[in-house]
Protein backbone atom coordinates (compact mmCIF):
# COMPACT_ATOMS: atom_id res chain seq x y z
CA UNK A 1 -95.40 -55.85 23.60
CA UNK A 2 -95.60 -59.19 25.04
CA UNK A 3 -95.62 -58.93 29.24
CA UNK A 4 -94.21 -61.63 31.79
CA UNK A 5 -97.62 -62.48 33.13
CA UNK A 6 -99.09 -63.08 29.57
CA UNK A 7 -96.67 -66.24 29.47
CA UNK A 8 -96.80 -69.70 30.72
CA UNK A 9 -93.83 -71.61 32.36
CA UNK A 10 -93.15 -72.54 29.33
CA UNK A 11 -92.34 -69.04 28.40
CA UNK A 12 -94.95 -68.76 25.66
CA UNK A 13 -97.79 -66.16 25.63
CA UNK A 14 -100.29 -68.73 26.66
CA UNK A 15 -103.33 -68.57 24.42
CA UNK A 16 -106.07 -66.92 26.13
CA UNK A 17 -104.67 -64.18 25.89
CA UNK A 18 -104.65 -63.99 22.10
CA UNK A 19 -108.43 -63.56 22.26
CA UNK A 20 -107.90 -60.52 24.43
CA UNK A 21 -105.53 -59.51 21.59
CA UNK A 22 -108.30 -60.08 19.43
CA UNK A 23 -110.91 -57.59 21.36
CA UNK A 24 -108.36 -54.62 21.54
CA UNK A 25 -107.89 -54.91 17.93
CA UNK A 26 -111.26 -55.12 17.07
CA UNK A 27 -112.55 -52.27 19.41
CA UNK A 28 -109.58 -50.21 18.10
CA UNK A 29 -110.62 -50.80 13.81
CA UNK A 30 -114.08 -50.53 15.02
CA UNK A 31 -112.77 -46.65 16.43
CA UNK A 32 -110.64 -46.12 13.48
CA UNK A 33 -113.82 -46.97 10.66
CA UNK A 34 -115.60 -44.33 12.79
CA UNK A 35 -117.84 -46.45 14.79
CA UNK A 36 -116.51 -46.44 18.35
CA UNK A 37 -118.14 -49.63 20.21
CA UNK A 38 -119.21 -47.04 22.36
CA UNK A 39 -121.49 -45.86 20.40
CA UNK A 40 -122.88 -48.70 19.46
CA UNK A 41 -123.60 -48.95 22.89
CA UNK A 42 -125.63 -45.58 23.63
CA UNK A 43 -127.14 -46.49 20.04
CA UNK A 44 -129.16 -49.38 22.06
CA UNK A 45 -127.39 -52.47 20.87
CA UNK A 46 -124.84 -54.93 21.71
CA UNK A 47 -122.40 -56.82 19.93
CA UNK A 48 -122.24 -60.60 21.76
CA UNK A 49 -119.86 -63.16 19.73
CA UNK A 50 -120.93 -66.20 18.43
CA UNK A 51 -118.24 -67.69 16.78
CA UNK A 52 -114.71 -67.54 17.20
CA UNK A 53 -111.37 -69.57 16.04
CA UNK A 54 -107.82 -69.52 16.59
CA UNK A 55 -105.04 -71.18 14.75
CA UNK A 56 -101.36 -70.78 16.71
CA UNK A 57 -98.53 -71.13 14.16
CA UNK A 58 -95.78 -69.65 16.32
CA UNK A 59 -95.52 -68.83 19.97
CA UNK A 60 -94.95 -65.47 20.72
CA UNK A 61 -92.40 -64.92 23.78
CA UNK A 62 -92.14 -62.61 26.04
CA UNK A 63 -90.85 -58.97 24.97
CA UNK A 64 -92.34 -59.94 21.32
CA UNK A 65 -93.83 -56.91 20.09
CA UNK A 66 -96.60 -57.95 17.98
CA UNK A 67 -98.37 -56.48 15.13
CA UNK A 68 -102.77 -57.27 15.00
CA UNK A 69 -104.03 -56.98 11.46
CA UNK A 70 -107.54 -56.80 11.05
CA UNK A 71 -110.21 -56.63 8.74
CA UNK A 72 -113.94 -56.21 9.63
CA UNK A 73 -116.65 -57.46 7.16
CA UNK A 74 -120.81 -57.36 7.30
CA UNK A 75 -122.93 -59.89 6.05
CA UNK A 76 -125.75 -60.01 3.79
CA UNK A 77 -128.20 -60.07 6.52
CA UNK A 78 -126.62 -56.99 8.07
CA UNK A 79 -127.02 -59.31 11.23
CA UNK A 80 -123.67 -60.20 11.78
CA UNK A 81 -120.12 -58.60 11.85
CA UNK A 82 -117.03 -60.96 11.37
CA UNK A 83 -113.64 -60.12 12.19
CA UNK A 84 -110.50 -61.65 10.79
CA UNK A 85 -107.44 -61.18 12.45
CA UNK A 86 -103.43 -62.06 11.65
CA UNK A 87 -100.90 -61.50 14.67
CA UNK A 88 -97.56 -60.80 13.92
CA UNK A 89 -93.79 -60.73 15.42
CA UNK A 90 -92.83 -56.64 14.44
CA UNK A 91 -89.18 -57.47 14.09
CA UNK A 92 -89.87 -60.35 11.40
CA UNK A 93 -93.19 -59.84 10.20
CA UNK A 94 -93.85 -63.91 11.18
CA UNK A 95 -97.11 -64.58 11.35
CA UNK A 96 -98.07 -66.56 15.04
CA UNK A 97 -101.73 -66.32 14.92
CA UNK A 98 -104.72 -65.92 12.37
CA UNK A 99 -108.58 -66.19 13.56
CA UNK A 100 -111.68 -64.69 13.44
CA UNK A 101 -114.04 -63.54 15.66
CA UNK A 102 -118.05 -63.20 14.65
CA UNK A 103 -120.96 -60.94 16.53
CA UNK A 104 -123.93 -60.10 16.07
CA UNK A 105 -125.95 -57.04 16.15
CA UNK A 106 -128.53 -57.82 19.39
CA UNK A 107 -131.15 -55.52 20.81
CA UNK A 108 -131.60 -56.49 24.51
CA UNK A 109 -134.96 -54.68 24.84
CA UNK A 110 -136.06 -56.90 22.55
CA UNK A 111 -133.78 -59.87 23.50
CA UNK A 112 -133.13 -61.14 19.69
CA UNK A 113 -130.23 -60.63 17.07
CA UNK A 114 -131.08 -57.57 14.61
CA UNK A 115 -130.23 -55.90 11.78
CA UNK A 116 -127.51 -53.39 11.96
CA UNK A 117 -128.90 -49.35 11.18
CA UNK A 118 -128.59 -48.00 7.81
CA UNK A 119 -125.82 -45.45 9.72
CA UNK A 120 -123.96 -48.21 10.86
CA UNK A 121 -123.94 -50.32 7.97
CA UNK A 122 -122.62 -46.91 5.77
CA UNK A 123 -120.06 -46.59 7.91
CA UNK A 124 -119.18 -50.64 8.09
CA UNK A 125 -118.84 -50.86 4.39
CA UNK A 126 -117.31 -47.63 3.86
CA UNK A 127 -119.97 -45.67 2.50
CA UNK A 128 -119.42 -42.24 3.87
């Protein structure tokens, strides 16, 4: 649900605060695949982003309760993880906002990008 203080006197949800959107949803499908970004945490490796886009189509206003649709892919190099994302009004299923948001698997001992593990590529592409 859409608060007061997420709006602009305009009385728009002003649009920073999609991308915030954006990281609940994510760390929320990331939980519900069975990879909690918690783990990924303990597991030694980070998740920085490195590309990200937003397209507005409608405002959302305050009270809106809003539906985040997301779908998390892998890429061939195992490197990167890309979300794509579709917010939604509830009550009329219009869509406001579609982006994506990419990341990439980085070990900061080593302070480069890396390959995601074997078990968290399984669980990324649904191979349990």
């Amino acid at each position: 649900r859409v608060r007061f203080r997420e709006c602009d006197k305009m009385g728009v949800v002003y649009h920073v605060h999609y991308l915030d959107w954006f990281e609940v949803a994510r760390t929320e499908a990331l939980r519900d695949l069975g990879l909690p970004y918690k783990q990924i945490e303990e597991s030694g490796y980070i998740l920085p982003v490195t590309d990200l886009a937003a397209k507005f189509h409608q405002p959302a206003r305050y009270d809106d309760e809003i539906i985040v649709e997301t779908r998390v892919s892998i890429s061939k190099s195992a490197v990167r993880i890309t979300c794509e994302y579709v917010i939604r009004r509830e009550a009329d299923e219009l869509k406001l906002v579609t982006g994506h948001v990419t990341l990439c698997f980085f070990d900061p001992e080593r302070s480069r990008p890396v390959a995601a593990p074997d078990e968290f590529l399984r669980i990324l592409r649904g191979d349990r």
